[in-house]
Structures are given as C-alpha cells and as structure tokens.
C-alpha atoms as a PDB file:
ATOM      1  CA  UNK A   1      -4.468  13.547 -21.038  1.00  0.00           C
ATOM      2  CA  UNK A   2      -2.565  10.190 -21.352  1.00  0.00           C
ATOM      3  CA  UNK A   3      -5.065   7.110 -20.921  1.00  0.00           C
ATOM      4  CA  UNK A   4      -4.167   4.812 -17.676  1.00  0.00           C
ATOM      5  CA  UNK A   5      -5.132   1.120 -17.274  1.00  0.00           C
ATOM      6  CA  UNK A   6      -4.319  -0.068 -13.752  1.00  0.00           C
ATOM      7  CA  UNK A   7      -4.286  -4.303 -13.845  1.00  0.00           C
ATOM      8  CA  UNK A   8      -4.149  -5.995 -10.798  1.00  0.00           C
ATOM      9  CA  UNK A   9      -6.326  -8.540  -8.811  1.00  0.00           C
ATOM     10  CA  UNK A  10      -9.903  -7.814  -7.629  1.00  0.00           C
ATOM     11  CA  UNK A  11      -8.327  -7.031  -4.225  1.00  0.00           C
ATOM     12  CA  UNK A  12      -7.166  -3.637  -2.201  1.00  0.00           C
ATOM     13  CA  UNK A  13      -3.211  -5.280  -2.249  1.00  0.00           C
ATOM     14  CA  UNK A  14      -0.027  -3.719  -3.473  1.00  0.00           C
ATOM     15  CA  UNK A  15      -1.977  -2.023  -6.164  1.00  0.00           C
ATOM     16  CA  UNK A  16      -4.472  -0.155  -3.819  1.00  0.00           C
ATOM     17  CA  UNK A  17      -1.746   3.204  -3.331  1.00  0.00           C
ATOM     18  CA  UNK A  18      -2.476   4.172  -7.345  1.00  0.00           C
ATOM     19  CA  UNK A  19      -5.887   3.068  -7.076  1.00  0.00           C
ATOM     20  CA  UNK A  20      -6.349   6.149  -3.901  1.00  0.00           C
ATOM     21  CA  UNK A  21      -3.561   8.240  -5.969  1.00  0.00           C
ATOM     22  CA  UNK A  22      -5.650   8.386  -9.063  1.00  0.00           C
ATOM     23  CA  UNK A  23      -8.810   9.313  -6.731  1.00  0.00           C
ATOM     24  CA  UNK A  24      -6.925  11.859  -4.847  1.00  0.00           C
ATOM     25  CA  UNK A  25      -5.904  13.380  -8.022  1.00  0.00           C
ATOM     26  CA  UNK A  26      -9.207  13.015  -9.812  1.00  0.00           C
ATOM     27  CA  UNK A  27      -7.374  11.484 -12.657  1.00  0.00           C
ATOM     28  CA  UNK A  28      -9.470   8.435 -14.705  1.00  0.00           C
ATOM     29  CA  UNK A  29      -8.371   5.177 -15.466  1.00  0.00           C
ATOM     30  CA  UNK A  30      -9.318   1.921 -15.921  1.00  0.00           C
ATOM     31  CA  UNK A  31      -9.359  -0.112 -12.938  1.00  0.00           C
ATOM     32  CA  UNK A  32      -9.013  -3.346 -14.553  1.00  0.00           C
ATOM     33  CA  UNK A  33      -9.286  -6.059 -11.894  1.00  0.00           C
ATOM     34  CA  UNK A  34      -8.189  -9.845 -12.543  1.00  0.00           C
ATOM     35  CA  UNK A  35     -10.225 -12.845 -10.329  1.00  0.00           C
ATOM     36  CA  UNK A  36      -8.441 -15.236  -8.829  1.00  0.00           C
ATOM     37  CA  UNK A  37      -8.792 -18.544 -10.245  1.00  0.00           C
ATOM     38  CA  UNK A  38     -10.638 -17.936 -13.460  1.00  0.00           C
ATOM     39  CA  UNK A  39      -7.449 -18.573 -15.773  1.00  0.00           C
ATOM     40  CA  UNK A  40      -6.636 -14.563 -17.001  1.00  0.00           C
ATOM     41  CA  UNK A  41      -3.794 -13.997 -14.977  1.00  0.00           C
ATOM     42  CA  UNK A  42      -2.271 -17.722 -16.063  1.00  0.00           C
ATOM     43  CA  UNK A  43      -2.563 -16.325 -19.554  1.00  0.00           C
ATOM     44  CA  UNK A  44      -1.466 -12.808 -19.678  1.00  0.00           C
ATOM     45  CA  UNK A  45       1.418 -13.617 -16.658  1.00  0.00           C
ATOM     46  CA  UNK A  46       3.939 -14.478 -19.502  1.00  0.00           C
ATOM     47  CA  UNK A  47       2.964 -11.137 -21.800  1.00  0.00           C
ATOM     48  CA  UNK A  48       3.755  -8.720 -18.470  1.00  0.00           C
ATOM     49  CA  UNK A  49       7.263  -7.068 -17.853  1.00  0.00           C
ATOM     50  CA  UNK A  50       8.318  -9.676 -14.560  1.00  0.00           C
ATOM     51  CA  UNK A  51       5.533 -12.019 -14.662  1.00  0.00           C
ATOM     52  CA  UNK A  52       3.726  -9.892 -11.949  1.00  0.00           C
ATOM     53  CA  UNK A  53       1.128  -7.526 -11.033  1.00  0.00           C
ATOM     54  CA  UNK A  54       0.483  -4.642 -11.226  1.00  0.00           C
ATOM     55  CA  UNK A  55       1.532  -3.166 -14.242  1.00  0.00           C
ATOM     56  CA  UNK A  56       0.287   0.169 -15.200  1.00  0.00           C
ATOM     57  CA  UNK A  57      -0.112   0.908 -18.871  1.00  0.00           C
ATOM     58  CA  UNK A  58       0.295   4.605 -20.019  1.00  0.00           C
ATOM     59  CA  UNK A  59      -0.684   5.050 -23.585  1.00  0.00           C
ATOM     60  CA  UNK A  60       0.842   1.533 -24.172  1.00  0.00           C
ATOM     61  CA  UNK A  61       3.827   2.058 -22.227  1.00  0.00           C
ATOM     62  CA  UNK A  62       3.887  -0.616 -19.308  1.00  0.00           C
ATOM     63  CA  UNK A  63       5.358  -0.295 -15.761  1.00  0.00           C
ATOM     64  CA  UNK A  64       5.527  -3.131 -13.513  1.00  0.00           C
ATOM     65  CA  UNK A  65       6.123  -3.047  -9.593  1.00  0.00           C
ATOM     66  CA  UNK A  66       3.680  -1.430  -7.476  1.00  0.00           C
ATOM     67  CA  UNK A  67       5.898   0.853  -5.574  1.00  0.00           C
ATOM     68  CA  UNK A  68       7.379   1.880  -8.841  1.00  0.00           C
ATOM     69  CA  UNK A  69       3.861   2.465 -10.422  1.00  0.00           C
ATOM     70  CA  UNK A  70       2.856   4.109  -7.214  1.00  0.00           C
ATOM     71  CA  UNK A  71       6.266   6.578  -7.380  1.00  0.00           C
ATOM     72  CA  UNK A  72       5.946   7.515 -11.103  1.00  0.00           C
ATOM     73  CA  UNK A  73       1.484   8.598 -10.214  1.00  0.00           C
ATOM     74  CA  UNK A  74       2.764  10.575  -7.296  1.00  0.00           C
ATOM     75  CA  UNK A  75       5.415  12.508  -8.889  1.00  0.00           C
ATOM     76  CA  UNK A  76       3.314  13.218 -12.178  1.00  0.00           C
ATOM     77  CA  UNK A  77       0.273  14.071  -9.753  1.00  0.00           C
ATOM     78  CA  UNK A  78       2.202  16.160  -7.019  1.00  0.00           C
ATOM     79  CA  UNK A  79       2.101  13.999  -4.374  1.00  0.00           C
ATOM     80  CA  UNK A  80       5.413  12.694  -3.910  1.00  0.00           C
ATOM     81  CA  UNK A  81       6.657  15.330  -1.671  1.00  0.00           C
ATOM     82  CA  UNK A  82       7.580  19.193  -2.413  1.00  0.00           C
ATOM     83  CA  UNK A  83      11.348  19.079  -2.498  1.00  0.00           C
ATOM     84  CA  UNK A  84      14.057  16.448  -3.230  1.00  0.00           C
ATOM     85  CA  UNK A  85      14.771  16.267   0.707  1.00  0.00           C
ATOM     86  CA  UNK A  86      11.108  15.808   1.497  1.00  0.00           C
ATOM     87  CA  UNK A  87      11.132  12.742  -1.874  1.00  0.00           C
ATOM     88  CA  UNK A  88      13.841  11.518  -0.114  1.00  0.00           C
ATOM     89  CA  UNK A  89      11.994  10.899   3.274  1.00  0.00           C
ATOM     90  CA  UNK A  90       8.809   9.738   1.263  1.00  0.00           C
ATOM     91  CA  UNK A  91      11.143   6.709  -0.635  1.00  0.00           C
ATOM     92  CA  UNK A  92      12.524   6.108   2.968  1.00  0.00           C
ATOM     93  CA  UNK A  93       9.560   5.470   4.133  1.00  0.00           C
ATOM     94  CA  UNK A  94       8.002   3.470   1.709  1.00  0.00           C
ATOM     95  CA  UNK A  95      11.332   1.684   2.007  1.00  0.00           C
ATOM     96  CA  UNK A  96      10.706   1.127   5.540  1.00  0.00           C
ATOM     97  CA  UNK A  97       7.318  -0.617   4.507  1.00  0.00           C
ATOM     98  CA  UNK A  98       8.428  -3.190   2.022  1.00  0.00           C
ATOM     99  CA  UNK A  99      11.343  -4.170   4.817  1.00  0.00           C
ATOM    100  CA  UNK A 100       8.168  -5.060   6.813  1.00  0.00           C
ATOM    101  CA  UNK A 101       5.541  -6.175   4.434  1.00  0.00           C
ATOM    102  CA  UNK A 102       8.625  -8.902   3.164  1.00  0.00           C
ATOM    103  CA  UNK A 103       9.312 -10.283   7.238  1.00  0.00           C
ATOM    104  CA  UNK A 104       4.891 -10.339   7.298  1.00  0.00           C
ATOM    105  CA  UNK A 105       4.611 -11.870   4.203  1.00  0.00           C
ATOM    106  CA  UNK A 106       6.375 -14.937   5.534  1.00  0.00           C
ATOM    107  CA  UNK A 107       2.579 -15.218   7.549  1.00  0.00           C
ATOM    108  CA  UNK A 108       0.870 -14.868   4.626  1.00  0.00           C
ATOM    109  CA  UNK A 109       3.105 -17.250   3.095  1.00  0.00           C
ATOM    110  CA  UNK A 110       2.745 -20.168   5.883  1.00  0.00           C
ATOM    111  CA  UNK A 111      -1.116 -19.432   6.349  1.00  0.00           C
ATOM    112  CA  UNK A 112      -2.111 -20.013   2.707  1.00  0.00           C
ATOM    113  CA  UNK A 113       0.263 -23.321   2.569  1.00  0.00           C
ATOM    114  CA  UNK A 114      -2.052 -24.356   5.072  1.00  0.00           C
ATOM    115  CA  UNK A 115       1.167 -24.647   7.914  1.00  0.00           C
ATOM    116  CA  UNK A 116       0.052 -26.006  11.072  1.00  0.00           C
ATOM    117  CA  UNK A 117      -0.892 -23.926  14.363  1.00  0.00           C
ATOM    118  CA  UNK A 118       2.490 -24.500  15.885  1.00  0.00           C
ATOM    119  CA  UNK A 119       4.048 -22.947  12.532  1.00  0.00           C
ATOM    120  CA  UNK A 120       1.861 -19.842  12.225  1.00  0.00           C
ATOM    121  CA  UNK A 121       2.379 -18.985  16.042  1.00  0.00           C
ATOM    122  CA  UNK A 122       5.920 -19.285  15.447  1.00  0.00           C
ATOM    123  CA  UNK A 123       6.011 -17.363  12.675  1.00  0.00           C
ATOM    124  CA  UNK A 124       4.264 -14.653  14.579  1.00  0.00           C
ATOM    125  CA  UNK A 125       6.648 -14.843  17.799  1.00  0.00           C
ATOM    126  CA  UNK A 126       9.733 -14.635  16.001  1.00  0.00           C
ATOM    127  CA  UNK A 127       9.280 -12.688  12.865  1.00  0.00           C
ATOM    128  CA  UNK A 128       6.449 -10.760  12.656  1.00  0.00           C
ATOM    129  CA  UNK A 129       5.429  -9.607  16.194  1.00  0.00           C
ATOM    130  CA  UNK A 130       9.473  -7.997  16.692  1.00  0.00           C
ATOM    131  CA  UNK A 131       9.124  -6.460  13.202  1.00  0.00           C
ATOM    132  CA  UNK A 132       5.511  -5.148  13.567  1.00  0.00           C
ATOM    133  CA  UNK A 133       7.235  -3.260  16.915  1.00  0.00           C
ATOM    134  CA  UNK A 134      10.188  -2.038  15.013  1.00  0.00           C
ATOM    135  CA  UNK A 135       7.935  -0.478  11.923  1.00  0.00           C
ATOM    136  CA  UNK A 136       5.580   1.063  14.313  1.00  0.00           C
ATOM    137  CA  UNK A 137       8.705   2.564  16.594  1.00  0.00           C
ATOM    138  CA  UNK A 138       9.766   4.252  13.752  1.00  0.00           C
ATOM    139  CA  UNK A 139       6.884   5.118  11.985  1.00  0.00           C
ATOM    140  CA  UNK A 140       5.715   7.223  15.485  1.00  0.00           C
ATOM    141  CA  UNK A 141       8.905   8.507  16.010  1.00  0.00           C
ATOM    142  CA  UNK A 142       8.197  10.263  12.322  1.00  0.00           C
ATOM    143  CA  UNK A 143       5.020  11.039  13.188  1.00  0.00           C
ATOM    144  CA  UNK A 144       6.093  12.653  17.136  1.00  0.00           C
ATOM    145  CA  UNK A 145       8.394  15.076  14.939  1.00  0.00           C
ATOM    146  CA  UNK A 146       6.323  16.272  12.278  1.00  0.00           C
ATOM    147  CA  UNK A 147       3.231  17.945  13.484  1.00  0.00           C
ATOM    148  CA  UNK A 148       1.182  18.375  10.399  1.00  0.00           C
ATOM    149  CA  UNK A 149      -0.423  14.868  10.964  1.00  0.00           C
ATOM    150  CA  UNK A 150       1.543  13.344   7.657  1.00  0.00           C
ATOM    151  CA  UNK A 151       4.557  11.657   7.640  1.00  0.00           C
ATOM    152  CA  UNK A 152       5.971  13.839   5.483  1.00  0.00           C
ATOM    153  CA  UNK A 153       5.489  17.948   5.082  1.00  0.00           C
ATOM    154  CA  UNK A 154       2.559  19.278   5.403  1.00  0.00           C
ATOM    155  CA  UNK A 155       0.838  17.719   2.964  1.00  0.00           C
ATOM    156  CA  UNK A 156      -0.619  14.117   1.911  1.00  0.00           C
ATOM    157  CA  UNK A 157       2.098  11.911   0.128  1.00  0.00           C
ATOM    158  CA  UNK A 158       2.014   8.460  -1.260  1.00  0.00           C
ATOM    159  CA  UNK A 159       3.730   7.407   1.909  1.00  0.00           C
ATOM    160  CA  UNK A 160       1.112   8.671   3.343  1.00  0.00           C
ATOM    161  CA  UNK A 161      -1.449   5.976   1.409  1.00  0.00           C
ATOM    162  CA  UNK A 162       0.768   3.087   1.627  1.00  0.00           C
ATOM    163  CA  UNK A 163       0.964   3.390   5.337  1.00  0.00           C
ATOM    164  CA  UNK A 164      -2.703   3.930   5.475  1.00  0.00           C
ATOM    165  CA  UNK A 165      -3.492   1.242   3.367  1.00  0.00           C
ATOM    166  CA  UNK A 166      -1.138  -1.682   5.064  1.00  0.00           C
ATOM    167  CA  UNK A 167      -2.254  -0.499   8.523  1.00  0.00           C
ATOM    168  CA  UNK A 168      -5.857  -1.483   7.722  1.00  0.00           C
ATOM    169  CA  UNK A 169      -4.357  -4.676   6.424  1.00  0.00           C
ATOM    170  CA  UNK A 170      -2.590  -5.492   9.673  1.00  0.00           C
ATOM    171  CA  UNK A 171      -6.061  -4.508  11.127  1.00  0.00           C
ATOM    172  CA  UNK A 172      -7.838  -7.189   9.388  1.00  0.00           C
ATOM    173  CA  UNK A 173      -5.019  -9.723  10.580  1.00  0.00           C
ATOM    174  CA  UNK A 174      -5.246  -8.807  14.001  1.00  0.00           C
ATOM    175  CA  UNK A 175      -1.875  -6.755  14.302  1.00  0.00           C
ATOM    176  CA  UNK A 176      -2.973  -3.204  14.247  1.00  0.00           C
ATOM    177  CA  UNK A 177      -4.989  -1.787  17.643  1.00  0.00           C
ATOM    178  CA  UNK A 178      -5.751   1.764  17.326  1.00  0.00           C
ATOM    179  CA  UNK A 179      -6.595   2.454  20.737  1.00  0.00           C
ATOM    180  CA  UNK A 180      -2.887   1.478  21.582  1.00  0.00           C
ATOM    181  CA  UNK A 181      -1.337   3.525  18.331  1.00  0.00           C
ATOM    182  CA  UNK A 182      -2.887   6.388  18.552  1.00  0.00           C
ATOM    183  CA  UNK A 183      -0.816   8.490  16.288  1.00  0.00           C
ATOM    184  CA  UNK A 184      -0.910   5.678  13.659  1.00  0.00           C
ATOM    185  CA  UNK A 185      -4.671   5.668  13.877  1.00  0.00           C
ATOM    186  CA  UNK A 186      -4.782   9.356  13.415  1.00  0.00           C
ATOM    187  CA  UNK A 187      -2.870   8.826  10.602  1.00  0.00           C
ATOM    188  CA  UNK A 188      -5.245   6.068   8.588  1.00  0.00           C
ATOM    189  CA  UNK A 189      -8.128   8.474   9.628  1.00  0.00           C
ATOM    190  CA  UNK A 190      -6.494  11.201   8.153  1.00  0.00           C
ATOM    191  CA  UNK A 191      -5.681   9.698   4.956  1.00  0.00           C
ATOM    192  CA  UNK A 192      -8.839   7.896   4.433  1.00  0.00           C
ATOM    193  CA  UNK A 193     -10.868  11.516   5.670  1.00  0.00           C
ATOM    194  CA  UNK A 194      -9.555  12.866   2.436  1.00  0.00           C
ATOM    195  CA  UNK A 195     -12.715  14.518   0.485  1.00  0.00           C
ATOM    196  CA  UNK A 196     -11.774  12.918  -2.740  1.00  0.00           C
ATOM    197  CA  UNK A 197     -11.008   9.207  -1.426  1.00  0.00           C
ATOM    198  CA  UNK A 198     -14.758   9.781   0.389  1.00  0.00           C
ATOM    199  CA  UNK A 199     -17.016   8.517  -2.423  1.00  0.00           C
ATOM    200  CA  UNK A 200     -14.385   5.614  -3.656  1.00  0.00           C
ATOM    201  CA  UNK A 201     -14.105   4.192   0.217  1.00  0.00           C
ATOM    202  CA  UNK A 202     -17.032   3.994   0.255  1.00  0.00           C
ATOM    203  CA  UNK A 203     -18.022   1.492  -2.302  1.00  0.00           C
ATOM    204  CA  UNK A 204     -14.617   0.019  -2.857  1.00  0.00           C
ATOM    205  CA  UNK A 205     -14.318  -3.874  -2.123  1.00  0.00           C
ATOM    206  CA  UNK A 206     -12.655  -4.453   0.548  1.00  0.00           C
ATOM    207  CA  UNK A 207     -10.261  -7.584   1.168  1.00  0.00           C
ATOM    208  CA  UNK A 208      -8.103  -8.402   4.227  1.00  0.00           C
ATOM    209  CA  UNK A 209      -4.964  -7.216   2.652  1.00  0.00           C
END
C-alpha cells in the first residue's frame, strides 16, 4: 500500500475532502497539520510545488491543489463517480463550488484585513449574498432530480464531501439555514451520517471554515 502524508493547516479548510476521503475509504495516512504562526509553513512554503497547501505526498511523489489532491483519492478509492458521464457531473460540481468559494472568499478576504462594517456589509450585499442564491439554486435543482439523496448516482462522491464540508462552513459564517434548505441539509446529514466518517467527526477539530 503506497504511504500518504496529507500537509495542510491545523484547520477543516480546502484540505478537509481527503482528510473524510481517506476515512471513508479506511485508507491511513499521516495527517500532518501545520499551526498558524509558529514559522513551519514560512519555511517549507518555498520547498512545495506552488507555494501552497495542501500537497499530498505519495511515496515521495507530491501533488499540490486541494481539488486536484481530492480528484486523484477519489478516483484511486472509488469515489469519484461510476462512469465517465457520472465523473463528469462530479468535476461540474466541484467546479460549481470553487466559482463560489472564489466570489466568498472576497469576505474572508475583507474580514481578516480588518475592513470596516460598511465594507463587509457590502461585500455581503453585492457579492456574496447573489452568489450564495445562485450555488444553492443549482445545487437543489441537482438534488430535486436525483433521488438517491447524493448529488451524483447513487452513491457518495467527493462532490458529495466538498459540498458537505463548505455548507458547514457557510454555517459557521451565518450563510447556511437548514430549516430553509432542506434538501441541502439532508445532504450534509447524509454525508456526515456515513459509518466510517462517525468516529473521525467526532473528535476532529473543528474551525469555522
């Protein structure tokens, strides 16, 4: 079995959708987490492919970008979807995502400059409220035509996860009501139900993003 080492910051982030795939497969690796502020990341950040996290080493072979990472653990664990049309839909809608997270990250952005109130609320009006409502549209218009519960198939995908995993993080910002997207919900539950995801859910540390 080839010997993963997952490196990323001691938070859930962009690197949390391989954290749950290597759970969901029951595959080990090393979860190796870097703190902010303690002067690792400043220098190993020159030594990694882009200059970014994560990067996933496989028997010495690196791969940077999460969604990359998170692509290459699906397909080698099965859970990138059963035929090229349904990996197709998967990519699409992990596409969908980083179209989003890119328009919200220009909140995170502005709150961690420390922009003033007037800023922020801007921000929210006219970026990331009409965004949030143009992901969700489409992510229950998936979920209204495939019954299974997933977004994909009938089984659990890495779209699947990274849906999951950003809609608790829009839960922690104060963007995601369950009681008013109740498919969505559904879905989170269903990922995070999953009997091999129980045990690492719950004693993972959680973060608000």
């Amino acid at each position: 079995m080839p010997s993963y080492k997952l490196t990323y910051f001691d938070v859930r982030g962009l690197a949390e959708p391989s954290r749950l795939l290597f759970h969901l497969a029951g595959v080990p690796f090393e979860d190796n987490r870097i703190v902010f502020g303690d002067g690792t990341w400043e220098k190993m950040k020159d030594s990694t492919p882009f200059g970014q996290m994560p990067v996933l080493n496989v028997d010495g072979f690196e791969i940077p970008q999460s969604m990359a990472i998170a692509r290459f653990l699906a397909k080698k664990f099965g859970f990138a979807g059963k035929t090229p049309e349904e990996q197709a839909w998967v990519d699409a809608i992990v596409d969908q995502f980083k179209d989003f997270f890119g328009q919200f990250r220009q909140l995170i952005i502005a709150q961690r400059a420390g922009k003033s109130a007037d800023e922020i609320e801007k921000i929210i009006s006219e970026v990331v409220n009409p965004a949030r409502e143009t992901y969700f549209k489409a992510l229950n218009k998936i979920l209204e035509k495939n019954k299974s519960g997933f977004l994909v198939g009938d089984g659990i995908t890495f779209a699947d996860l990274v849906i999951a995993e950003n809609l608790l993080s829009l839960k922690n910002f104060g963007f995601f009501d369950a009681a008013k997207e109740p498919k969505l919900a559904a879905l989170k539950e269903k990922v995070f139900n999953q009997p091999s995801l129980k045990e690492y859910l719950a004693s993972r540390k959680e973060s608000q993003i």
